[in-house]
C-alpha atoms as a PDB file:
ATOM      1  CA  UNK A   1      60.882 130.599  91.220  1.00  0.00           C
ATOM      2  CA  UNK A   2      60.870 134.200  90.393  1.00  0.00           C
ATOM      3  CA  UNK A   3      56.984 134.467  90.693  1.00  0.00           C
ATOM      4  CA  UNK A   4      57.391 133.289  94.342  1.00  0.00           C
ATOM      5  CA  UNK A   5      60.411 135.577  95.771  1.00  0.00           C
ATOM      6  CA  UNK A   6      58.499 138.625  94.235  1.00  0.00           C
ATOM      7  CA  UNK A   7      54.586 137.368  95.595  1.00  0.00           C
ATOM      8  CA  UNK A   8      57.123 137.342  98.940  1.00  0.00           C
ATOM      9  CA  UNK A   9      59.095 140.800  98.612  1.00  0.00           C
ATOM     10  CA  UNK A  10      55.840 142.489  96.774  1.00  0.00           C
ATOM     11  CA  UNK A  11      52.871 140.711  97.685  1.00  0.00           C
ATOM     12  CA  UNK A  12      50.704 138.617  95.270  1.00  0.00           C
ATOM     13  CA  UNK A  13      48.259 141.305  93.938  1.00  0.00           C
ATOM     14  CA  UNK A  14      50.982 143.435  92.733  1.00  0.00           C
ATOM     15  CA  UNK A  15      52.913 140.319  90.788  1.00  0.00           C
ATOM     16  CA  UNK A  16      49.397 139.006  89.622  1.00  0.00           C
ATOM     17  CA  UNK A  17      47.702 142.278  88.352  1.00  0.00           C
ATOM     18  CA  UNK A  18      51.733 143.367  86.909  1.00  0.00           C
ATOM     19  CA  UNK A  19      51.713 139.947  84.761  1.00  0.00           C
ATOM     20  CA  UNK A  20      48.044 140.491  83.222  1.00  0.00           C
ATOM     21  CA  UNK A  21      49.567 142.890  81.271  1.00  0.00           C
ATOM     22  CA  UNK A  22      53.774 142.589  81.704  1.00  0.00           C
ATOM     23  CA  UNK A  23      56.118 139.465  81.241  1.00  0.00           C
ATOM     24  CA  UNK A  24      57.249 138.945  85.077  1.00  0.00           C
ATOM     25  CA  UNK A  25      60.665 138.739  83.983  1.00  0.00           C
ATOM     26  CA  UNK A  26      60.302 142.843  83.654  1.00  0.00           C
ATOM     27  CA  UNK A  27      58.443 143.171  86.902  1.00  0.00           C
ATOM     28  CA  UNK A  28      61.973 144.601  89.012  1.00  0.00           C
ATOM     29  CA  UNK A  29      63.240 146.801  86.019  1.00  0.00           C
ATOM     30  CA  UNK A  30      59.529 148.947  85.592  1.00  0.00           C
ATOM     31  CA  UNK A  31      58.628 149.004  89.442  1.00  0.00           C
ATOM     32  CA  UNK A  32      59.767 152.096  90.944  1.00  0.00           C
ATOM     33  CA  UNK A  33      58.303 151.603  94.787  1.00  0.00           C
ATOM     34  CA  UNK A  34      55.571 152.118  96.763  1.00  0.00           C
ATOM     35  CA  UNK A  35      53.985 155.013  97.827  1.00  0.00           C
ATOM     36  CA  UNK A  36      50.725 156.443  99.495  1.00  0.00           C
ATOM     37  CA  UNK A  37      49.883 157.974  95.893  1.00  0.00           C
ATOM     38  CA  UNK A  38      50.743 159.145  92.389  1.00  0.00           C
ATOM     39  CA  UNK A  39      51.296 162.911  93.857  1.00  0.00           C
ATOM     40  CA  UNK A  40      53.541 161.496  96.631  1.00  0.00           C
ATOM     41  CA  UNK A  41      55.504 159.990  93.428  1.00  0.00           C
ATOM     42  CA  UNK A  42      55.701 163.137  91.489  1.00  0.00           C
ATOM     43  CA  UNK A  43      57.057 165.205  94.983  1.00  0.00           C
ATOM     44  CA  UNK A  44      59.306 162.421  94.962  1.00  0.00           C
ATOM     45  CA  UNK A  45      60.603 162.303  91.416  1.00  0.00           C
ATOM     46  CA  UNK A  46      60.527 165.848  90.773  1.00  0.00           C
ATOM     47  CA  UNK A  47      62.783 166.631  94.141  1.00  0.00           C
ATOM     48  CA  UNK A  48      65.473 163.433  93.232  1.00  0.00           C
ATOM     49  CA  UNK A  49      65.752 164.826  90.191  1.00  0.00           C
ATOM     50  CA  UNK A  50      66.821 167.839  91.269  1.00  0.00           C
ATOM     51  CA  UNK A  51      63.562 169.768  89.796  1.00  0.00           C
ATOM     52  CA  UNK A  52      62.684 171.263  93.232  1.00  0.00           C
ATOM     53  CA  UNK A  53      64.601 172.889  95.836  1.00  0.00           C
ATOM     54  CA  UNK A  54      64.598 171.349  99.761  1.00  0.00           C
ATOM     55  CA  UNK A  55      65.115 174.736 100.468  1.00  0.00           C
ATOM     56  CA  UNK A  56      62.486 176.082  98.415  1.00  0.00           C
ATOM     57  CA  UNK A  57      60.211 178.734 100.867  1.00  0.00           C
ATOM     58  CA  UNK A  58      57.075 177.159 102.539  1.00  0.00           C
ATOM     59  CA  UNK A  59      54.314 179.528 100.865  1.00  0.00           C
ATOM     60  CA  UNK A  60      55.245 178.141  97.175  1.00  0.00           C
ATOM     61  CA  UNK A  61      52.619 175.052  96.601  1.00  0.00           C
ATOM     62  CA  UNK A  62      52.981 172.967  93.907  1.00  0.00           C
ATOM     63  CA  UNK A  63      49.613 170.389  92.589  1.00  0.00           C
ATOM     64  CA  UNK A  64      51.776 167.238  92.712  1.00  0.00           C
ATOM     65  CA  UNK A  65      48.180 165.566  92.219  1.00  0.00           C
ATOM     66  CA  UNK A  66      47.856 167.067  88.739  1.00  0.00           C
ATOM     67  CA  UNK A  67      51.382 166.704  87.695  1.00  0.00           C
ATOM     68  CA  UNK A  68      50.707 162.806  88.337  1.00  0.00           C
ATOM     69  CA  UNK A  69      47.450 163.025  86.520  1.00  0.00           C
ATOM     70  CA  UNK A  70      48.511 165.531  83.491  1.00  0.00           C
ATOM     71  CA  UNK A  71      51.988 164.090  83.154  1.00  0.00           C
ATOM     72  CA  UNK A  72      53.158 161.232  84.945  1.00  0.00           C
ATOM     73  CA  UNK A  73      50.749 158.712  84.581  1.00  0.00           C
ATOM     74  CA  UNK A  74      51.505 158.557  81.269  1.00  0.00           C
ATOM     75  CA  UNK A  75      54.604 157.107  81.710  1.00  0.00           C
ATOM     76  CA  UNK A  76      53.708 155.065  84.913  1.00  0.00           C
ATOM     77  CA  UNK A  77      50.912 153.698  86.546  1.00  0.00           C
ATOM     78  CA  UNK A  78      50.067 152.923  89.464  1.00  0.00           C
ATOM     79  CA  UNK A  79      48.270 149.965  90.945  1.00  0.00           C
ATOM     80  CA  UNK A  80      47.274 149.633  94.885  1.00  0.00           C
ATOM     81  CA  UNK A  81      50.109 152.278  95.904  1.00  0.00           C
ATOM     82  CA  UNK A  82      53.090 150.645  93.695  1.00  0.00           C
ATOM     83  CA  UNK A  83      54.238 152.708  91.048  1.00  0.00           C
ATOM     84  CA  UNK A  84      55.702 150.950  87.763  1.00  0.00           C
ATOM     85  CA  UNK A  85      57.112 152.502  84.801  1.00  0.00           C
ATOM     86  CA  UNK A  86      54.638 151.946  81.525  1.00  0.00           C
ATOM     87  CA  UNK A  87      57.525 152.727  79.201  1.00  0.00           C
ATOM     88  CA  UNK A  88      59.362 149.381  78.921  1.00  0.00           C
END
């Protein structure tokens, strides 16, 4: 039952490659959402969390593709644009 609602909210791939590794019982606590990459998560992460300013000026440019790489994808991973936290 709970394989089937999440192949329907996630998609199969997701819930299939998630349970090679992950009891799909933890799939909904580690998955975090989907985005168009592991940068677009750090911006994303890094602004909720109140690291970066909205209002921060225009000519300041941060490497959100090597704080994924260097830092974040340590603690999550990413498969086909769904981001999952590896820490559970």
């Amino acid at each position: 039952e709970t394989y089937y609602r999440l192949v329907e909210d996630y998609g199969q791939g997701v819930v299939d490659e998630f349970m090679e590794d992950y009891d799909i019982e933890n799939f909904e606590d580690m998955y975090q959402g989907q985005y168009r990459s592991g940068a677009e998560f750090a911006e994303t992460i890094a602004s909720d969390c109140g690291y970066v300013s909205r209002d921060m000026p225009h000519w300041i440019e941060i490497d959100w593709e090597k704080t994924w790489d260097n830092a974040l994808s340590y603690d999550y991973y990413e498969h086909d644009g769904h981001i999952f936290s590896a820490n559970w």
